[in-house]
C-alpha atoms as a PDB file:
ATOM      1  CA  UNK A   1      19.203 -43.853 127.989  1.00  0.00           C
ATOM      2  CA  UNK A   2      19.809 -46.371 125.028  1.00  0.00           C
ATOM      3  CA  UNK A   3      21.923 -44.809 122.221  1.00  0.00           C
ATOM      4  CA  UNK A   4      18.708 -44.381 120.430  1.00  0.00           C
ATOM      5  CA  UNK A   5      17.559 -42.372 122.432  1.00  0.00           C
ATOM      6  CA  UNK A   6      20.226 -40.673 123.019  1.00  0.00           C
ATOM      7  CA  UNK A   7      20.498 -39.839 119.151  1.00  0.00           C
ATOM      8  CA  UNK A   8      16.627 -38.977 119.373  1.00  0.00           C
ATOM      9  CA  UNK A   9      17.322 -36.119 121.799  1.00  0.00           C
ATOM     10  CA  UNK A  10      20.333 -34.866 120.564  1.00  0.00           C
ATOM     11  CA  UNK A  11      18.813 -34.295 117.516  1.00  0.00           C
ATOM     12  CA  UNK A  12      15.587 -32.465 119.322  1.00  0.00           C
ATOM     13  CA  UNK A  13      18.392 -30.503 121.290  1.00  0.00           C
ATOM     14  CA  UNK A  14      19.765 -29.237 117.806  1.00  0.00           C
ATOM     15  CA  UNK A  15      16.699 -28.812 116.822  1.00  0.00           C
ATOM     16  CA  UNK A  16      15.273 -26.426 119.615  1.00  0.00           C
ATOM     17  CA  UNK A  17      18.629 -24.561 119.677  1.00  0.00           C
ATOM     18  CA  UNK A  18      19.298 -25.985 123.433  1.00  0.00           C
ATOM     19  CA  UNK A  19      22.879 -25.990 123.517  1.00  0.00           C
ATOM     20  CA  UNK A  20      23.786 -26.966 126.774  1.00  0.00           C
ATOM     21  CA  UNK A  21      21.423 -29.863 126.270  1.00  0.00           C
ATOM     22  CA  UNK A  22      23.166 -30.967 123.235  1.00  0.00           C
ATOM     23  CA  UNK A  23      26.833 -30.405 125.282  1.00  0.00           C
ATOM     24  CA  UNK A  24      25.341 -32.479 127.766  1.00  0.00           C
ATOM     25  CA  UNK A  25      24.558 -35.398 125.752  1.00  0.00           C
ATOM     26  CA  UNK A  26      28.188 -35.096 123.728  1.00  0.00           C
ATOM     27  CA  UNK A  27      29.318 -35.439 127.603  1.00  0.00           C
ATOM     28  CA  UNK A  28      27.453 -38.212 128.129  1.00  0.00           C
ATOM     29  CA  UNK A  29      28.960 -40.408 125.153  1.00  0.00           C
ATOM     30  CA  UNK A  30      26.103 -39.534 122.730  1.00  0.00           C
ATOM     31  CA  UNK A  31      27.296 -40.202 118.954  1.00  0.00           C
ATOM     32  CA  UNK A  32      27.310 -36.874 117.390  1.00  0.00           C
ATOM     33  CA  UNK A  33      27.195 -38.318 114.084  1.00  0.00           C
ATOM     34  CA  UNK A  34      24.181 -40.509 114.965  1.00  0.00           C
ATOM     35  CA  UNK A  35      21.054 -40.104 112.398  1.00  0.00           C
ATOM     36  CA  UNK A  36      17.967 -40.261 113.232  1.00  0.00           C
ATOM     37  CA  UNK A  37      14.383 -40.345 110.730  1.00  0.00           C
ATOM     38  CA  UNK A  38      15.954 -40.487 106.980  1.00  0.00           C
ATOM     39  CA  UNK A  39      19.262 -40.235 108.194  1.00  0.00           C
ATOM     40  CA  UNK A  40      19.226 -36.374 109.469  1.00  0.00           C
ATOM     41  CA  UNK A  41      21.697 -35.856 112.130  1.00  0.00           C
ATOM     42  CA  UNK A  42      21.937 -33.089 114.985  1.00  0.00           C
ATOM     43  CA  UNK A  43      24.179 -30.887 112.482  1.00  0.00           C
ATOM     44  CA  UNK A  44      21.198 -31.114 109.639  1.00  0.00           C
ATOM     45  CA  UNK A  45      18.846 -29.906 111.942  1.00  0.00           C
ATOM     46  CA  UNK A  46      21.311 -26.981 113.481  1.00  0.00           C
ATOM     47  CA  UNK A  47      21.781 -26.324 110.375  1.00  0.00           C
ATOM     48  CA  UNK A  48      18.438 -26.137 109.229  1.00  0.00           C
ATOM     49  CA  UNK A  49      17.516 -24.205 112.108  1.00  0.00           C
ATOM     50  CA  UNK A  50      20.314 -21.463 111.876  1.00  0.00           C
ATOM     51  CA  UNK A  51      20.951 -23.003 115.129  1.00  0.00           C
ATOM     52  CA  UNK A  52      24.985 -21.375 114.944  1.00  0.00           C
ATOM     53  CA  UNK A  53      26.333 -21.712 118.664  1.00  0.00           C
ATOM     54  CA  UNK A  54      25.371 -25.245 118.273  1.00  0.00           C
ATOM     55  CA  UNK A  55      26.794 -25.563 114.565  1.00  0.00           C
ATOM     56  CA  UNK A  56      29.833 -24.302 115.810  1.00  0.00           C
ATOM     57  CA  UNK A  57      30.176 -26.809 118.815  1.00  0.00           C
ATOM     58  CA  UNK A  58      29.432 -30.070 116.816  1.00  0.00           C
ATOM     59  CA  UNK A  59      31.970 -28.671 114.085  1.00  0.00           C
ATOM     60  CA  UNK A  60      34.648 -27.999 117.011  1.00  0.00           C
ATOM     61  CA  UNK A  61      34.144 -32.080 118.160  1.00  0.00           C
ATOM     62  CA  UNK A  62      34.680 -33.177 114.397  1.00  0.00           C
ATOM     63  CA  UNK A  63      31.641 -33.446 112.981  1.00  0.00           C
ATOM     64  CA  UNK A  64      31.664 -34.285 109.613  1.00  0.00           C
ATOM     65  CA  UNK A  65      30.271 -31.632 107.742  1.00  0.00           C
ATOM     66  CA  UNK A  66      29.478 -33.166 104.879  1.00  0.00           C
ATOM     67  CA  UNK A  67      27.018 -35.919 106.100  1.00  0.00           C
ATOM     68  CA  UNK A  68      24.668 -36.529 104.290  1.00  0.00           C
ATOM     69  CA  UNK A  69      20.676 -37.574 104.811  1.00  0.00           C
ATOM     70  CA  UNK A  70      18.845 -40.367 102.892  1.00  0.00           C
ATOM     71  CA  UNK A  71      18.212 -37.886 100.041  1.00  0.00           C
ATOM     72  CA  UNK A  72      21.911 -36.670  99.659  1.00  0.00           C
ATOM     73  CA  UNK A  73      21.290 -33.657 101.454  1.00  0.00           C
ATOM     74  CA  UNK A  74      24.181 -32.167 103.745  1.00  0.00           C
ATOM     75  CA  UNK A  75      23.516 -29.517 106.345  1.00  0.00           C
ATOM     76  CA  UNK A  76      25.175 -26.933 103.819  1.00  0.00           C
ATOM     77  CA  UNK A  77      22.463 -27.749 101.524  1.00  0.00           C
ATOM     78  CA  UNK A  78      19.526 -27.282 105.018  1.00  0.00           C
ATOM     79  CA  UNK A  79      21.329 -24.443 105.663  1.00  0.00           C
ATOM     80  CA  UNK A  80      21.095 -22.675 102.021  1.00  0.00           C
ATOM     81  CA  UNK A  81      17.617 -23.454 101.669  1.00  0.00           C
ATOM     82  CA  UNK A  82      16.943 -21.569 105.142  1.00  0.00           C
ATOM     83  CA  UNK A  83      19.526 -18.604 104.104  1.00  0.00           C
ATOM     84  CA  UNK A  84      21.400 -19.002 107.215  1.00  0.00           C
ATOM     85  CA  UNK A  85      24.253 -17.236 105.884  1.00  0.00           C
ATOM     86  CA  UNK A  86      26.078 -17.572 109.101  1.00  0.00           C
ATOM     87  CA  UNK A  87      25.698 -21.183 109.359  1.00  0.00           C
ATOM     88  CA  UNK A  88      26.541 -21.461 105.942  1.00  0.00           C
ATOM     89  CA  UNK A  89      29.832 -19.794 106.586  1.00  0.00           C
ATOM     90  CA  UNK A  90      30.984 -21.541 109.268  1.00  0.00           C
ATOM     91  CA  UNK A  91      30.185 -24.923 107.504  1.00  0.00           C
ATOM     92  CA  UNK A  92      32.093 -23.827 104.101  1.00  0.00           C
ATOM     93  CA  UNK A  93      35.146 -22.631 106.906  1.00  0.00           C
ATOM     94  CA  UNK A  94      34.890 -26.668 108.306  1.00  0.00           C
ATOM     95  CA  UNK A  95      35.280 -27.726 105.020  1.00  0.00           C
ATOM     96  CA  UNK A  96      31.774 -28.639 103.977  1.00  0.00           C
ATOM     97  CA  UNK A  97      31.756 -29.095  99.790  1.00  0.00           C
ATOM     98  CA  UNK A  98      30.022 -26.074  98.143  1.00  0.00           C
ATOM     99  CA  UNK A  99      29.382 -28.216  94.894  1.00  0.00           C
ATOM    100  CA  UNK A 100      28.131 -31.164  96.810  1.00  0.00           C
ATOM    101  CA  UNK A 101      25.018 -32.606  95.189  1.00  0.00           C
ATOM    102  CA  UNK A 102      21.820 -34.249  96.451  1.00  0.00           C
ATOM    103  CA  UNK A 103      19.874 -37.425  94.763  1.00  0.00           C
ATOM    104  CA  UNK A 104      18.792 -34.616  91.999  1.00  0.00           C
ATOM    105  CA  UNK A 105      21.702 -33.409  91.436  1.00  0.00           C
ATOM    106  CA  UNK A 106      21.105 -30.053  92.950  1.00  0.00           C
ATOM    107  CA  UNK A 107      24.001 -27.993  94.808  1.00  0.00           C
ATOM    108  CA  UNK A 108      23.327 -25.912  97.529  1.00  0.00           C
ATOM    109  CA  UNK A 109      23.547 -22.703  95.406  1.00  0.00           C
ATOM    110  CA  UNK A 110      20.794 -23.748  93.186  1.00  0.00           C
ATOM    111  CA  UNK A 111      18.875 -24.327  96.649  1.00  0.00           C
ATOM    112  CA  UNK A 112      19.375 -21.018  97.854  1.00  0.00           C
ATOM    113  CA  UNK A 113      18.728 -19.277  93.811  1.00  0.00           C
ATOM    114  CA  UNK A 114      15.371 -21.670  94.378  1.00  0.00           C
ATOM    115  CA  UNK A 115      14.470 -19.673  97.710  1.00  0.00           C
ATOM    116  CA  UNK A 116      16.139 -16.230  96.722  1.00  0.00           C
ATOM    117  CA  UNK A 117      18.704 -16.513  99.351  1.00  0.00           C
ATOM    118  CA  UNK A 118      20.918 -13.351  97.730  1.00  0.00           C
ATOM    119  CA  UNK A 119      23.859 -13.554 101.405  1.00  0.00           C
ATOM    120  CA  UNK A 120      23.847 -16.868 101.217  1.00  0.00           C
ATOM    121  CA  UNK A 121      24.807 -17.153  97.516  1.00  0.00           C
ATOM    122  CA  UNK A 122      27.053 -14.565  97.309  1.00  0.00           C
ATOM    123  CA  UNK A 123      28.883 -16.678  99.941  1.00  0.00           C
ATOM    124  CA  UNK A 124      28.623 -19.884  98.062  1.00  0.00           C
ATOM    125  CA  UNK A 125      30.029 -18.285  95.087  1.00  0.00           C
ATOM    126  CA  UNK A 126      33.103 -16.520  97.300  1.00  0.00           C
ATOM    127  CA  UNK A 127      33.829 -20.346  97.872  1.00  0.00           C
ATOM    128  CA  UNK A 128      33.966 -21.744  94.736  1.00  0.00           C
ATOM    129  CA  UNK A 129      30.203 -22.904  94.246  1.00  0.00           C
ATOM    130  CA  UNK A 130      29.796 -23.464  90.335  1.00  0.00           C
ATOM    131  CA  UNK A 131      27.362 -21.028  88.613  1.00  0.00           C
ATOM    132  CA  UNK A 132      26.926 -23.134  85.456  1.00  0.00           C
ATOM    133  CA  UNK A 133      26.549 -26.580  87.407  1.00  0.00           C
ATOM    134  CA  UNK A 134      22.876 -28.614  86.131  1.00  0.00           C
ATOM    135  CA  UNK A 135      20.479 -30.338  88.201  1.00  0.00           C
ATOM    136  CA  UNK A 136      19.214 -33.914  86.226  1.00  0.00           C
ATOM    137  CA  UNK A 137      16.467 -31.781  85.023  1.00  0.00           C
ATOM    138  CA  UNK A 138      19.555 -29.535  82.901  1.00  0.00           C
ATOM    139  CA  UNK A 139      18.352 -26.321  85.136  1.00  0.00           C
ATOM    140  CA  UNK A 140      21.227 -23.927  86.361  1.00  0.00           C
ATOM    141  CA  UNK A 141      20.841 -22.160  90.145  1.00  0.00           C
ATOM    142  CA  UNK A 142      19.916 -19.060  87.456  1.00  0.00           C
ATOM    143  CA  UNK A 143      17.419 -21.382  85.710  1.00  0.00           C
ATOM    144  CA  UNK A 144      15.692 -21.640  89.191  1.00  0.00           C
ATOM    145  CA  UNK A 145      15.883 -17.652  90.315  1.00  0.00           C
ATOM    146  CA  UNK A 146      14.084 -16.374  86.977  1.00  0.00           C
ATOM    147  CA  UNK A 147      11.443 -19.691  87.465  1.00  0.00           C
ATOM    148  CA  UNK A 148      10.557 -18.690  91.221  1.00  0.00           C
ATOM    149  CA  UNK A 149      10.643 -15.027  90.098  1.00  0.00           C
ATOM    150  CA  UNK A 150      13.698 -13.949  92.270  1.00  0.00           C
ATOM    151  CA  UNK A 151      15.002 -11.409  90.257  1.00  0.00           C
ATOM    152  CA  UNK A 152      17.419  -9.964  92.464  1.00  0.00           C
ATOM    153  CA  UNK A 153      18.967 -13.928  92.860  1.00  0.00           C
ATOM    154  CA  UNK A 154      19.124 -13.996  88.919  1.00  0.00           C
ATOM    155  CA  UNK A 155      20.804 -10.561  88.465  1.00  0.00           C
ATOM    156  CA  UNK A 156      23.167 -11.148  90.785  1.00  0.00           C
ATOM    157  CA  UNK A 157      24.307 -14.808  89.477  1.00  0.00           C
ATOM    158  CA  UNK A 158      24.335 -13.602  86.121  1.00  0.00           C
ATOM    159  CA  UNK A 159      26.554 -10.330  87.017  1.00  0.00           C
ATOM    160  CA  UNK A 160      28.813 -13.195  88.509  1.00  0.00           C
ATOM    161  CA  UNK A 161      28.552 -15.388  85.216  1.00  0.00           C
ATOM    162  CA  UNK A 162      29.346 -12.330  83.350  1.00  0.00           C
ATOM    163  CA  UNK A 163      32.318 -11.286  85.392  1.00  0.00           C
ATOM    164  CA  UNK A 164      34.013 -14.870  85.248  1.00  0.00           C
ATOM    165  CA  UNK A 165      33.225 -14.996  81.666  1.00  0.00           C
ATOM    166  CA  UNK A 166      35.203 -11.262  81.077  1.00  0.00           C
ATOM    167  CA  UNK A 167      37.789 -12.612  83.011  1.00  0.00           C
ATOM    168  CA  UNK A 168      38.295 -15.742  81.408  1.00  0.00           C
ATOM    169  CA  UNK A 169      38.423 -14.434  78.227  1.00  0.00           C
ATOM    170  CA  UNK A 170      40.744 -11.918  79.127  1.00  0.00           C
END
């Protein structure tokens, strides 16, 4: 196998969940960094997938977690959107940047307020993801929750907004 092909099923591997596929291929010299179609790697789509055994293996061979796709995307963001809270932990604990933004400026808590993702936000916002932080269409991850009717997402960011606020005035 070429090394673009070897990228091409590495990144299938991730994305099927077949572990010991995607082991194999990291034996085999495979880049584990390599990007395939709009520069997704085999982390994006574990990520993506909730796909943690093999999130957890590419992050133990120093994957960088914060790679990024042709859109700006990292697989915190892939993970977010998904509400792979797991995932999501395990990327924050690799050092993945919870206030990382994409082409639009989102972060990946106003990805997960978009899909109502209330586990995966209350992690974001455990490590250090910015309530108050606006897409380049001004819109707050709260913004988003009351827009795609996720009331529960909205309540809960704006308890947290409240609480921060108390406590900085304090």
């Amino acid at each position: 196998m070429d090394v673009r092909q070897m990228n091409a099923a590495l990144i299938d591997a991730a994305l099927k969940g077949d572990l010991e596929t995607v082991k194999a291929l990291a034996a085999s010299g495979a880049d584990l960094e390599g990007s395939g179609a709009k520069s997704v790697t085999a982390l994006h789509m574990a990520a993506m997938e909730g796909h943690l055994p093999i999130v957890e293996f590419l992050i133990s061979c120093r994957v960088e977690p914060d790679c990024r796709t042709q859109y700006g995307d990292t697989p915190l963001f892939d993970a977010a959107l998904r509400g792979h809270a797991a995932v999501v932990a395990a990327l924050i604990a690799a050092g993945a940047d919870v206030n990382a933004r994409d082409r639009n400026g989102d972060t990946p808590l106003h990805v997960a307020a978009y899909n109502g993702n209330v586990m995966t936000i209350g992690l974001l916002i455990e490590w250090g993801a910015s309530i108050l932080t606006r897409n380049d269409r001004i819109e707050t991850p709260i913004d988003l929750a009351i827009r795609y009717g996720h009331e529960s997402v909205s309540g809960l960011l704006s308890r947290f907004l409240s609480a921060t606020t108390e406590h900085c005035l304090a």
